[in-house]
Protein backbone atom coordinates (compact mmCIF):
# COMPACT_ATOMS: atom_id res chain seq x y z
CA UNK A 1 -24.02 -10.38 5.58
CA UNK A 2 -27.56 -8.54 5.84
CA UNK A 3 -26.22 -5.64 7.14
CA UNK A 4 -23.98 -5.14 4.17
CA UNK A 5 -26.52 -6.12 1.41
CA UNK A 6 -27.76 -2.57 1.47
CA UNK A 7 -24.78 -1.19 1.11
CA UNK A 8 -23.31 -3.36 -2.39
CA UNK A 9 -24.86 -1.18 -5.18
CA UNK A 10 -24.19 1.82 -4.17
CA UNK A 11 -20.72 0.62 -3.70
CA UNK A 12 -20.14 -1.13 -7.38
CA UNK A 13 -19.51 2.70 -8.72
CA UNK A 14 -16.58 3.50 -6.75
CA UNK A 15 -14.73 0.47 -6.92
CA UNK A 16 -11.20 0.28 -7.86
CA UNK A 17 -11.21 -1.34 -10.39
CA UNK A 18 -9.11 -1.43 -13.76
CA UNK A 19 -10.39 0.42 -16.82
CA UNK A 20 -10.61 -1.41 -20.33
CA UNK A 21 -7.72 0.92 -21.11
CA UNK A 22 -5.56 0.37 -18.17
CA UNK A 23 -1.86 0.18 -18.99
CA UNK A 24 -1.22 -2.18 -16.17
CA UNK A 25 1.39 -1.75 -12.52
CA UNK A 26 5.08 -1.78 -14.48
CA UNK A 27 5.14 2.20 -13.40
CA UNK A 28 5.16 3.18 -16.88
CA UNK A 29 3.10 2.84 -20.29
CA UNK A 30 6.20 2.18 -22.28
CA UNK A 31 7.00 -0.95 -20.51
CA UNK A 32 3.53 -2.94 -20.75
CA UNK A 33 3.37 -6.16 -22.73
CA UNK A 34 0.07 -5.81 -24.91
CA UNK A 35 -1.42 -8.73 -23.26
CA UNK A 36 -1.10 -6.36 -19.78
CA UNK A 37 -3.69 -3.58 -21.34
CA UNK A 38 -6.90 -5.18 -20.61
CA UNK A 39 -8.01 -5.59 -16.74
CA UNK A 40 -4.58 -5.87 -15.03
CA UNK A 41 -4.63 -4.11 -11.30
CA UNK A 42 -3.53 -0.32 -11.00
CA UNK A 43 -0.89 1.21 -8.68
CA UNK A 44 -1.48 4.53 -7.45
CA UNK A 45 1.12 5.95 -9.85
CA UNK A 46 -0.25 3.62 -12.98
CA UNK A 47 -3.32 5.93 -12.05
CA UNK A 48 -1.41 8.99 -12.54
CA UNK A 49 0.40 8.36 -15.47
CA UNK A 50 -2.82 7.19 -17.56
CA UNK A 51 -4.16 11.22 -16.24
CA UNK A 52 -0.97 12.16 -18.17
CA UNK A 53 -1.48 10.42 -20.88
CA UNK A 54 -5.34 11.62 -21.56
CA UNK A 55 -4.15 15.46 -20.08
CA UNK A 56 -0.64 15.59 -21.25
CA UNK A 57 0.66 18.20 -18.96
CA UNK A 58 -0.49 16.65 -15.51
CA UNK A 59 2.30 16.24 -12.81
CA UNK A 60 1.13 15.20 -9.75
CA UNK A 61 -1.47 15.89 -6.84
CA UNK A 62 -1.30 15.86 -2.99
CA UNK A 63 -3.84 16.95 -0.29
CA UNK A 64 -2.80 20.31 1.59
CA UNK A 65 -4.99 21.92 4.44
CA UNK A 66 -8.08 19.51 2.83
CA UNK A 67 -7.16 21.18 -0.82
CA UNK A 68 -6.61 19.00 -3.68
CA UNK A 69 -3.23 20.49 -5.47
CA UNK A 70 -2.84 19.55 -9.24
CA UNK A 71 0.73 20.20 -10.30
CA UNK A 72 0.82 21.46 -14.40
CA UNK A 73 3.67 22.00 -16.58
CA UNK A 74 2.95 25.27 -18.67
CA UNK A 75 1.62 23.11 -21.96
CA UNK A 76 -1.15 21.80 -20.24
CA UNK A 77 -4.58 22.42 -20.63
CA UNK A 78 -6.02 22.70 -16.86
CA UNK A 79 -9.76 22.15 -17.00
CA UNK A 80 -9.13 19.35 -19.57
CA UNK A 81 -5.95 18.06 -16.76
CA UNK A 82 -8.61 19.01 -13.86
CA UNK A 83 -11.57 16.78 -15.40
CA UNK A 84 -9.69 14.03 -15.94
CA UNK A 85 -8.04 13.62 -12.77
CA UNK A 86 -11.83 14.13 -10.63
CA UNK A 87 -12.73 10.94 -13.33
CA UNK A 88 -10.66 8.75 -11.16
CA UNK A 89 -12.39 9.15 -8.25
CA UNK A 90 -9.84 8.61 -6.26
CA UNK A 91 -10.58 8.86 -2.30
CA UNK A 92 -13.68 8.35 -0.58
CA UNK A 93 -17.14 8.37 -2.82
CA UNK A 94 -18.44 10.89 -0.08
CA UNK A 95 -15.64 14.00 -0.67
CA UNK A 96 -15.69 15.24 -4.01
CA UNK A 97 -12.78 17.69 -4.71
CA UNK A 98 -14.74 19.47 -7.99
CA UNK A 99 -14.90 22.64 -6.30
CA UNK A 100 -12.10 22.17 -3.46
CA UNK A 101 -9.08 22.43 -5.94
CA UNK A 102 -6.38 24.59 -6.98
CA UNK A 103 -3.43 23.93 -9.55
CA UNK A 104 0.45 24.88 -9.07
CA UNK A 105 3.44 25.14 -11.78
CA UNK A 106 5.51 22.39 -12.45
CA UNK A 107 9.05 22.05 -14.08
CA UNK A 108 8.40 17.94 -15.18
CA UNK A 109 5.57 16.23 -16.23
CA UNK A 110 4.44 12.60 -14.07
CA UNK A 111 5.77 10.79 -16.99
CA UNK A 112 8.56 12.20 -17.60
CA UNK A 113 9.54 11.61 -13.43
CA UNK A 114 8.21 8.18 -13.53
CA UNK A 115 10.75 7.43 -16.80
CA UNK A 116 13.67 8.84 -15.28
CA UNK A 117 12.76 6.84 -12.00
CA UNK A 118 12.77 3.80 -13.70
CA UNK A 119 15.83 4.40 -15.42
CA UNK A 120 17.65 5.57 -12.04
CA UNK A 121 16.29 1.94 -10.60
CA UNK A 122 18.15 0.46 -13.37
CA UNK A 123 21.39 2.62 -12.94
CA UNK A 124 21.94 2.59 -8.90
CA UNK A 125 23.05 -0.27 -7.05
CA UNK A 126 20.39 -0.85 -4.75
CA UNK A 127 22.63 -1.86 -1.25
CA UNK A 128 23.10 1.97 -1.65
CA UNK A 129 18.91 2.82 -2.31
CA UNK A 130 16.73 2.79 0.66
CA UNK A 131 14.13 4.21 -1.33
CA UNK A 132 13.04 5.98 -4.32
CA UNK A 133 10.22 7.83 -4.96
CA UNK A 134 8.36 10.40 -7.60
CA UNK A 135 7.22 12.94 -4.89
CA UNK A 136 4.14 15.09 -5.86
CA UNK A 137 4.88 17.71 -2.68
CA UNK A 138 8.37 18.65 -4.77
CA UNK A 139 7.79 17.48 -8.46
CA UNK A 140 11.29 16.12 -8.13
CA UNK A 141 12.28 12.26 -7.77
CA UNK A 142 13.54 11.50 -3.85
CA UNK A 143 16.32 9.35 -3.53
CA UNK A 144 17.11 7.90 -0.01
CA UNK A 145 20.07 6.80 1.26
CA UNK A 146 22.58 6.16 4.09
CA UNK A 147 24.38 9.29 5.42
CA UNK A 148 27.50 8.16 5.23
CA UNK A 149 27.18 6.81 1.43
CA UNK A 150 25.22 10.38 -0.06
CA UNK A 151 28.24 10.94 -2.31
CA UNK A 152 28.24 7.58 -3.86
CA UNK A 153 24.62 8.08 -4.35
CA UNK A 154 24.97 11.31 -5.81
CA UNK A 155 27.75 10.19 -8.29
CA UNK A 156 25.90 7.26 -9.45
CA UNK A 157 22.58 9.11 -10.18
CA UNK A 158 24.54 11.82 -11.82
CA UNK A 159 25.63 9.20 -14.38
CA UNK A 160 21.87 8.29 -15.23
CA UNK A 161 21.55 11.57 -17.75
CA UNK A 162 18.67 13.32 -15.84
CA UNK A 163 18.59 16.65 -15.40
CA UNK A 164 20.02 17.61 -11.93
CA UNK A 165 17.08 19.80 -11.20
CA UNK A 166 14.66 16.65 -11.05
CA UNK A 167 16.17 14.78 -8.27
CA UNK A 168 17.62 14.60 -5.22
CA UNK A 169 19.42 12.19 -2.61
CA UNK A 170 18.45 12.17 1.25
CA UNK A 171 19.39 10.63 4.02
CA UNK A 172 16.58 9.25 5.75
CA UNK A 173 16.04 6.02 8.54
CA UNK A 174 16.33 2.51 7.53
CA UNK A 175 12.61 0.83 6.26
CA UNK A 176 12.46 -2.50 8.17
CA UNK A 177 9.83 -5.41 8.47
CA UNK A 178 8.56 -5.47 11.72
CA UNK A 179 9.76 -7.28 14.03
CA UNK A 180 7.50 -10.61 16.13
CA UNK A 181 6.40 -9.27 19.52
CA UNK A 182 8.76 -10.93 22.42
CA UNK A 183 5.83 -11.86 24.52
CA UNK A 184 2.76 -12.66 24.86
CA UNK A 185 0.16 -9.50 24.71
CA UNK A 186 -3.19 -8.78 26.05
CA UNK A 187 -4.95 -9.58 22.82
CA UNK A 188 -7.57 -12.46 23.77
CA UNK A 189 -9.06 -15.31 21.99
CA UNK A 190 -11.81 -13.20 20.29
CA UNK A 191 -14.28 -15.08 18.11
CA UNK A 192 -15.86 -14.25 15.48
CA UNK A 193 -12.30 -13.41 13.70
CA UNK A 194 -11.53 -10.14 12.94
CA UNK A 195 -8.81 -7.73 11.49
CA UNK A 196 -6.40 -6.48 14.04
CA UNK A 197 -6.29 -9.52 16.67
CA UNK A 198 -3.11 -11.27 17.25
CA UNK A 199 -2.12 -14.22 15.29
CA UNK A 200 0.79 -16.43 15.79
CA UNK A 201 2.79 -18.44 13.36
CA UNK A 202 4.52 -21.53 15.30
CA UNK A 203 7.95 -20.88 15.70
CA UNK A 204 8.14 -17.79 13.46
CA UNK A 205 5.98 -15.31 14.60
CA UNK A 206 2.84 -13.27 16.26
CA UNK A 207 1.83 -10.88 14.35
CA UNK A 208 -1.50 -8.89 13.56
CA UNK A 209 -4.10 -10.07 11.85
CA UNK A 210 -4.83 -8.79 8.19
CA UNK A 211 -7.57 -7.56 6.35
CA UNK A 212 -10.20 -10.20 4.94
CA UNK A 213 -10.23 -11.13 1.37
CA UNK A 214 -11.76 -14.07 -0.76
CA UNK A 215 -9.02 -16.06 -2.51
CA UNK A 216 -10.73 -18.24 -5.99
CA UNK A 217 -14.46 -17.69 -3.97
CA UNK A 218 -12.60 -19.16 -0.38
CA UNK A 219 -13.03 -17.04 2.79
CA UNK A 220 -9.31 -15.91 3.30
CA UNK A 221 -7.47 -13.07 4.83
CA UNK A 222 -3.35 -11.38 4.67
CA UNK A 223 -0.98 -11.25 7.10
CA UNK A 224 2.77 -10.61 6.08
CA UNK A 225 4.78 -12.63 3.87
CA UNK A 226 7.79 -12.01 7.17
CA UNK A 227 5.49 -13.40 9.48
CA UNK A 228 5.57 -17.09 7.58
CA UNK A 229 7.93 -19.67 7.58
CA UNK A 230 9.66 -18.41 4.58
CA UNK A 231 9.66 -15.19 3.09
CA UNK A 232 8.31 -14.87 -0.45
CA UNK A 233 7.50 -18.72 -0.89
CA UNK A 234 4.65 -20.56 -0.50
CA UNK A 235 5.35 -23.05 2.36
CA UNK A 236 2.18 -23.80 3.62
CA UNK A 237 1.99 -22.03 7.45
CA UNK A 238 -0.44 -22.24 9.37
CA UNK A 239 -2.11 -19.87 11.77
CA UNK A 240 -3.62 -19.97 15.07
CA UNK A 241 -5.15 -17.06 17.01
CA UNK A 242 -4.51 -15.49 19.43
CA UNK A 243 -1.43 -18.15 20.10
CA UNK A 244 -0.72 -22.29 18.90
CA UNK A 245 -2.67 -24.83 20.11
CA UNK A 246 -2.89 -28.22 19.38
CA UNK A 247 -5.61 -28.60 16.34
CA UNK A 248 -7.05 -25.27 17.07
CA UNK A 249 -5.56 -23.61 13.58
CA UNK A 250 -7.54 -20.92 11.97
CA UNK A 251 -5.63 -20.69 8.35
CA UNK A 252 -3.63 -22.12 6.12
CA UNK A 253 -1.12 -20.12 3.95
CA UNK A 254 -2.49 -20.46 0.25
CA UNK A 255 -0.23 -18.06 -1.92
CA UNK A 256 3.00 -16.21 -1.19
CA UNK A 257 4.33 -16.20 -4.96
CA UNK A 258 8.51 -15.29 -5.58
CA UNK A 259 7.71 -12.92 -7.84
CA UNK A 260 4.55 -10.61 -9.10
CA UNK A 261 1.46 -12.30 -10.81
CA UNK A 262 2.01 -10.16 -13.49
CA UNK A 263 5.75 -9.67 -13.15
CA UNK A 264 8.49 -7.45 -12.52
CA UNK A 265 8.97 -3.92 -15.01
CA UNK A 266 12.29 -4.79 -16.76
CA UNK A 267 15.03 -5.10 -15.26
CA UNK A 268 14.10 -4.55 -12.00
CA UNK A 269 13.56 -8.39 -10.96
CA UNK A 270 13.47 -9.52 -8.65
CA UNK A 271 10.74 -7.89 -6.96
CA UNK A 272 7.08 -7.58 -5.50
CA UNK A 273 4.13 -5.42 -5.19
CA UNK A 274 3.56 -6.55 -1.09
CA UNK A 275 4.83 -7.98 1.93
CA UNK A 276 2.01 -10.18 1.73
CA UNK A 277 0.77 -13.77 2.22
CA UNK A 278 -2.97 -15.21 1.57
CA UNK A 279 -4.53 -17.40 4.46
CA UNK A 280 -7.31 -19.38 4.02
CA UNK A 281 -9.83 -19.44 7.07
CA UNK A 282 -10.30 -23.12 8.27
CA UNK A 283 -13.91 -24.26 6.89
CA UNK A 284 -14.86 -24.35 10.56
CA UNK A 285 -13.60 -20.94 11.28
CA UNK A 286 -16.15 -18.29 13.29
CA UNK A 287 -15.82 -15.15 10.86
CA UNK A 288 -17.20 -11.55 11.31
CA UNK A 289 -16.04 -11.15 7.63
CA UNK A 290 -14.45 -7.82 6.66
CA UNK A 291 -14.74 -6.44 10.01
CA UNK A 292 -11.48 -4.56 11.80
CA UNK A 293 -11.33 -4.49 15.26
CA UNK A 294 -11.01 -0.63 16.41
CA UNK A 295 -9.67 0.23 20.00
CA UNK A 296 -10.27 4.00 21.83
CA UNK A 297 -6.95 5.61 21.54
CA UNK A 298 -2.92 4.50 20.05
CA UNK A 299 -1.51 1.56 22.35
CA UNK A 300 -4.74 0.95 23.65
CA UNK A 301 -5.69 -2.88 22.74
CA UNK A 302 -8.85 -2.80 24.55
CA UNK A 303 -11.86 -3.25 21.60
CA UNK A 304 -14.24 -0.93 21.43
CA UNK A 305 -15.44 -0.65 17.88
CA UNK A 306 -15.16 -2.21 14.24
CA UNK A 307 -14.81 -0.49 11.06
CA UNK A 308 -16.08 -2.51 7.74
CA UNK A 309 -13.68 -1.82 5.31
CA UNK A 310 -15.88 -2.64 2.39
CA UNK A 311 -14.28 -1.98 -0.70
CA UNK A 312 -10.66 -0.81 -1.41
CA UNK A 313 -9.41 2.87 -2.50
CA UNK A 314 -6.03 4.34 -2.65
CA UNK A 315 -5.47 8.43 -2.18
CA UNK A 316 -3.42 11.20 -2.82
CA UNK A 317 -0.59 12.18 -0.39
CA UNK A 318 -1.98 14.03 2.28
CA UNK A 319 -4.99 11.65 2.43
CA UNK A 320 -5.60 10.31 6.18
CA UNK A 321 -5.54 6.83 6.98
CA UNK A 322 -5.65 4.63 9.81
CA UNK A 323 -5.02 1.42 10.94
CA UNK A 324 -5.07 -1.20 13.53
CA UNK A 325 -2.29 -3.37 15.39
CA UNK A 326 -2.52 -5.70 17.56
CA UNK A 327 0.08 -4.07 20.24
CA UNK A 328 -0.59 -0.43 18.85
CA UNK A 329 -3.86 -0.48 18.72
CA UNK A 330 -5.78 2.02 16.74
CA UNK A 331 -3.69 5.20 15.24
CA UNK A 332 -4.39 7.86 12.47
CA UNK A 333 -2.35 10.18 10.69
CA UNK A 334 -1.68 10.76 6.76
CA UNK A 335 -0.33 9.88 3.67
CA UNK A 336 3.25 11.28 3.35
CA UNK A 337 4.45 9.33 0.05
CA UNK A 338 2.64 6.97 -2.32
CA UNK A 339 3.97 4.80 -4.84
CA UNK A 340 7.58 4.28 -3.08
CA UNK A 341 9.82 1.86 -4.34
CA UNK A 342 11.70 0.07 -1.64
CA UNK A 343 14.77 -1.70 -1.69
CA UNK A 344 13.66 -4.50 0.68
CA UNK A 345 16.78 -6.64 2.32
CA UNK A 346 18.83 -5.02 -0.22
CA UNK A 347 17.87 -8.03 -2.82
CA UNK A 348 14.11 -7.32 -3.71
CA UNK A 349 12.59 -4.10 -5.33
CA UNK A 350 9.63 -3.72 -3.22
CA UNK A 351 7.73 -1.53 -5.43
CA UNK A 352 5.20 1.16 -5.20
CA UNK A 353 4.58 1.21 -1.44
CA UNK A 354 2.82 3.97 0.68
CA UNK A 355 4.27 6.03 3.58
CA UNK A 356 2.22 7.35 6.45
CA UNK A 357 2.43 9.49 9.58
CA UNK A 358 1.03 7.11 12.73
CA UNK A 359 2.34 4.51 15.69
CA UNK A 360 3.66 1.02 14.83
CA UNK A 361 5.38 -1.24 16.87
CA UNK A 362 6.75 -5.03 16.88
CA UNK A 363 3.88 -7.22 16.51
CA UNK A 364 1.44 -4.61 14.50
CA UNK A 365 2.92 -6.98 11.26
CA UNK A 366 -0.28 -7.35 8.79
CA UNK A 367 -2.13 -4.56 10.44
CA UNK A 368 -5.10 -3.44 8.28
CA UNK A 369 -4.83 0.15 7.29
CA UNK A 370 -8.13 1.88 5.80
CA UNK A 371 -9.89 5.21 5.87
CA UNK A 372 -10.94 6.59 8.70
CA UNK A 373 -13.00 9.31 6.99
CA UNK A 374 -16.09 7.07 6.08
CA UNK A 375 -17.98 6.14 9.64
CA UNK A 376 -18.20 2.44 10.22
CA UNK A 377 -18.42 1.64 6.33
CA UNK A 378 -15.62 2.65 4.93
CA UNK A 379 -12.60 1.78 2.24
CA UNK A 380 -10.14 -0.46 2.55
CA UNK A 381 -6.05 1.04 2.06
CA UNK A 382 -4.06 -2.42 2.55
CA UNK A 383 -1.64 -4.07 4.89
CA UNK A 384 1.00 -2.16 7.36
CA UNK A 385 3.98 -4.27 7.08
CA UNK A 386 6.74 -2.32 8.05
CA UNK A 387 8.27 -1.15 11.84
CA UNK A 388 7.55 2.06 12.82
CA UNK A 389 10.48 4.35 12.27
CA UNK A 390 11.47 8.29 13.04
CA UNK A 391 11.61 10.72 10.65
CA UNK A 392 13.82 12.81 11.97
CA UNK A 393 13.95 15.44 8.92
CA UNK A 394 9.99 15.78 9.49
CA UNK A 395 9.71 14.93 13.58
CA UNK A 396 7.28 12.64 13.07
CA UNK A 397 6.66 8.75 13.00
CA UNK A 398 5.72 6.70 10.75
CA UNK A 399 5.48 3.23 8.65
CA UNK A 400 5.12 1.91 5.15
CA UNK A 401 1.86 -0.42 3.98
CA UNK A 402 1.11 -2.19 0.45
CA UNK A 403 -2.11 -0.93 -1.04
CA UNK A 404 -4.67 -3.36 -1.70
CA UNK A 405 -3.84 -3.17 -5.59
CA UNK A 406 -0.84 -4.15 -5.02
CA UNK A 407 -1.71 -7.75 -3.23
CA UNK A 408 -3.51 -8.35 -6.31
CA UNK A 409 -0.76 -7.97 -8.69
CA UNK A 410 1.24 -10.24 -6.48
CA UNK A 411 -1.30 -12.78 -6.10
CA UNK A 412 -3.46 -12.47 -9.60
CA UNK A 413 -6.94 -12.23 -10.30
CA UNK A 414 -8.11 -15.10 -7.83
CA UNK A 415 -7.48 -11.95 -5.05
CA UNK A 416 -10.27 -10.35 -4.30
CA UNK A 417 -10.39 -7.83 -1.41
CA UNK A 418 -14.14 -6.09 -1.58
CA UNK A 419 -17.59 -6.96 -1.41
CA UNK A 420 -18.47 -5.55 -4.51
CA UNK A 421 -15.43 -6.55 -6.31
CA UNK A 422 -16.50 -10.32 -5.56
């Protein structure tokens, strides 16, 4: 830990942490119980919406071309919309957008999107949602959907009283948990642990391992809720690395709740925040804590590096991440979509997820996903849990990861997923 010690108070600034006036991760301000205002974890999109509501006017950002776009209806007041958006600090401590920004029109404010979302959630049967999502790039709400159904889709949401010109249905690939490799890789019995090696759950599956967290002051790290015995339940796994062998368990599964620490927005239950389960390291366990493994090149699983994801961060689409899998290796590409509710299985919301351009595979379940802007100390994204999948409207690949805010909603306040948040 000496070679971090240096590093914790310049950190405590930038951490990502809830303001005394948060409004809490329901998706919008309206729906908060009172007792949610104080100290409950943000989404990406609770972010935005408390911009709106100290800049009315404020509709959205993305990253284009390394330019910070701030969408505005015409009542708002920019520098007052422009100040208050920098405040969040959003993105690496080291790039400061205050004088790489522009602003663009916009037809509907972020609350106004995030409403009707919510109310489109409520109105659609989700075996017909993929996914739905306020999209910044647009200032419209997405809704994704199977080819052949489109028209169903498009009937339904035409029922939910929103003005046509603020949505509209795709068709886009099926979102699916990844999928246990068939056989056994070239990842090695590496000790100290690490992110990014291979784990295996007996008769379940091997997956990737996580990113490192503490869990009520234990030593503890994710891996996906899919790759445990049972999804969404606490059943107790345990983990081995790289594969089982007798006695030679690394972790124990410690929380995998049913539903949200702090709940599900109304009427939208049930649902979760992450694909993810909390191990907690053996007491005998050889730890090189908060280190990711890093390898030279995609599909490459030879190590040659670590990263030290110190403290976590979410970004603005556009934003470029990258992460770690155990078959994969290490990949980078960019934030496409933030804040993307999922129907997961067609029975769970799985809310406010993150899209990204990069390489997954079977097997890269749990990979750590972080910034790869920062040299070796850098910020921490979340947890890839998702297959990788074609895009063919865009021609490029991607996957789907929870953000590190949203493992603490699931899991409560016990979570804690920094150095300087500990």
């Amino acid at each position: 830990m000496s070679r971090l010690r240096w590093l914790i108070p310049s950190l405590l600034t930038f951490t990502a942490c809830a303001p005394d006036s948060a409004t809490g991760p329901l998706g919008t301000a309206a729906s908060l119980a009172p007792s949610q205002a104080v100290g409950t974890p943000l989404t990406f999109d609770d972010r935005m919406l408390a911009v709106e509501r100290d800049a009315p006017g404020f509709a959205g950002a993305y990253i284009e071309a390394g330019l910070l776009v701030i969408r505005l209806t015409p009542s708002a007041d920019a520098p007052a919309v422009v100040e208050r958006l920098l405040s969040e600090r959003i993105g690496p401590p080291s790039r400061s957008f205050s004088s790489s920004h522009t602003t663009k029109h916009a037809d509907y404010t972020f609350r106004e999107l995030a409403d009707w979302r919510r109310r489109l959630q409520r109105t659609l049967d989700r075996r017909l949602v993929k996914w739905i999502d306020v999209d910044e790039f647009e200032n419209r709400i997405v809704i994704a959907g199977d080819s052949q159904q489109l028209t169903a889709l498009e009937q339904a949401a035409a029922g939910a009283a929103i003005p046509k010109a603020a949505w509209r249905v795709i068709a886009a690939p099926d979102i699916v948990a990844g999928t246990a490799a068939q056989s056994v890789t070239l990842q090695d019995y590496v000790r100290p642990l690490r992110g990014g090696l291979k784990i295996h759950v007996p008769n379940t599956a091997i997956c990737t391992h996580g990113p490192m967290a503490h869990y009520y002051d234990q030593l503890a790290f994710l891996i996906n809720s899919h790759c445990t015995t049972s999804l969404f339940n606490h059943d107790g796994s345990f983990v081995y690395q790289p594969f089982y062998s007798p006695g030679e368990w690394i972790g124990l599964e410690v929380s995998d709740p049913p539903a949200p620490y702090y709940g599900c927005p109304t009427g939208l239950s049930p649902c979760r925040y992450s694909d993810a389960a909390v191990i907690q390291y053996r007491s005998t366990a050889s730890v090189n804590f908060y280190e990711v493994a890093t390898t030279s090149a995609p599909y490459s699983i030879q190590i040659t590096g670590s990263a030290w994801p110190l403290y976590y961060t979410s970004g603005f689409p556009g934003a470029p991440v990258t992460k770690t899998g155990m078959v994969s290796g290490t990949s980078s590409g960019v934030v496409t979509r933030s804040c993307v509710d999922l129907s997961y299985s067609g029975t769970y919301w799985l809310l406010c997820q993150t899209e990204a351009t990069g390489t997954t595979t079977g097997g890269d379940s749990g990979a750590p996903v972080f910034d790869p802007t920062a040299a070796e100390y850098t910020l921490a994204w979340g947890l890839n849990w998702s297959a990788g999948f074609f895009d063919s409207g865009t021609g490029q690949y991607k996957y789907t990861f929870s953000e590190n805010a949203n493992m603490t909603i699931d899991h409560g306040p016990g979570l804690s997923l920094c150095i300087p948040c500990y």
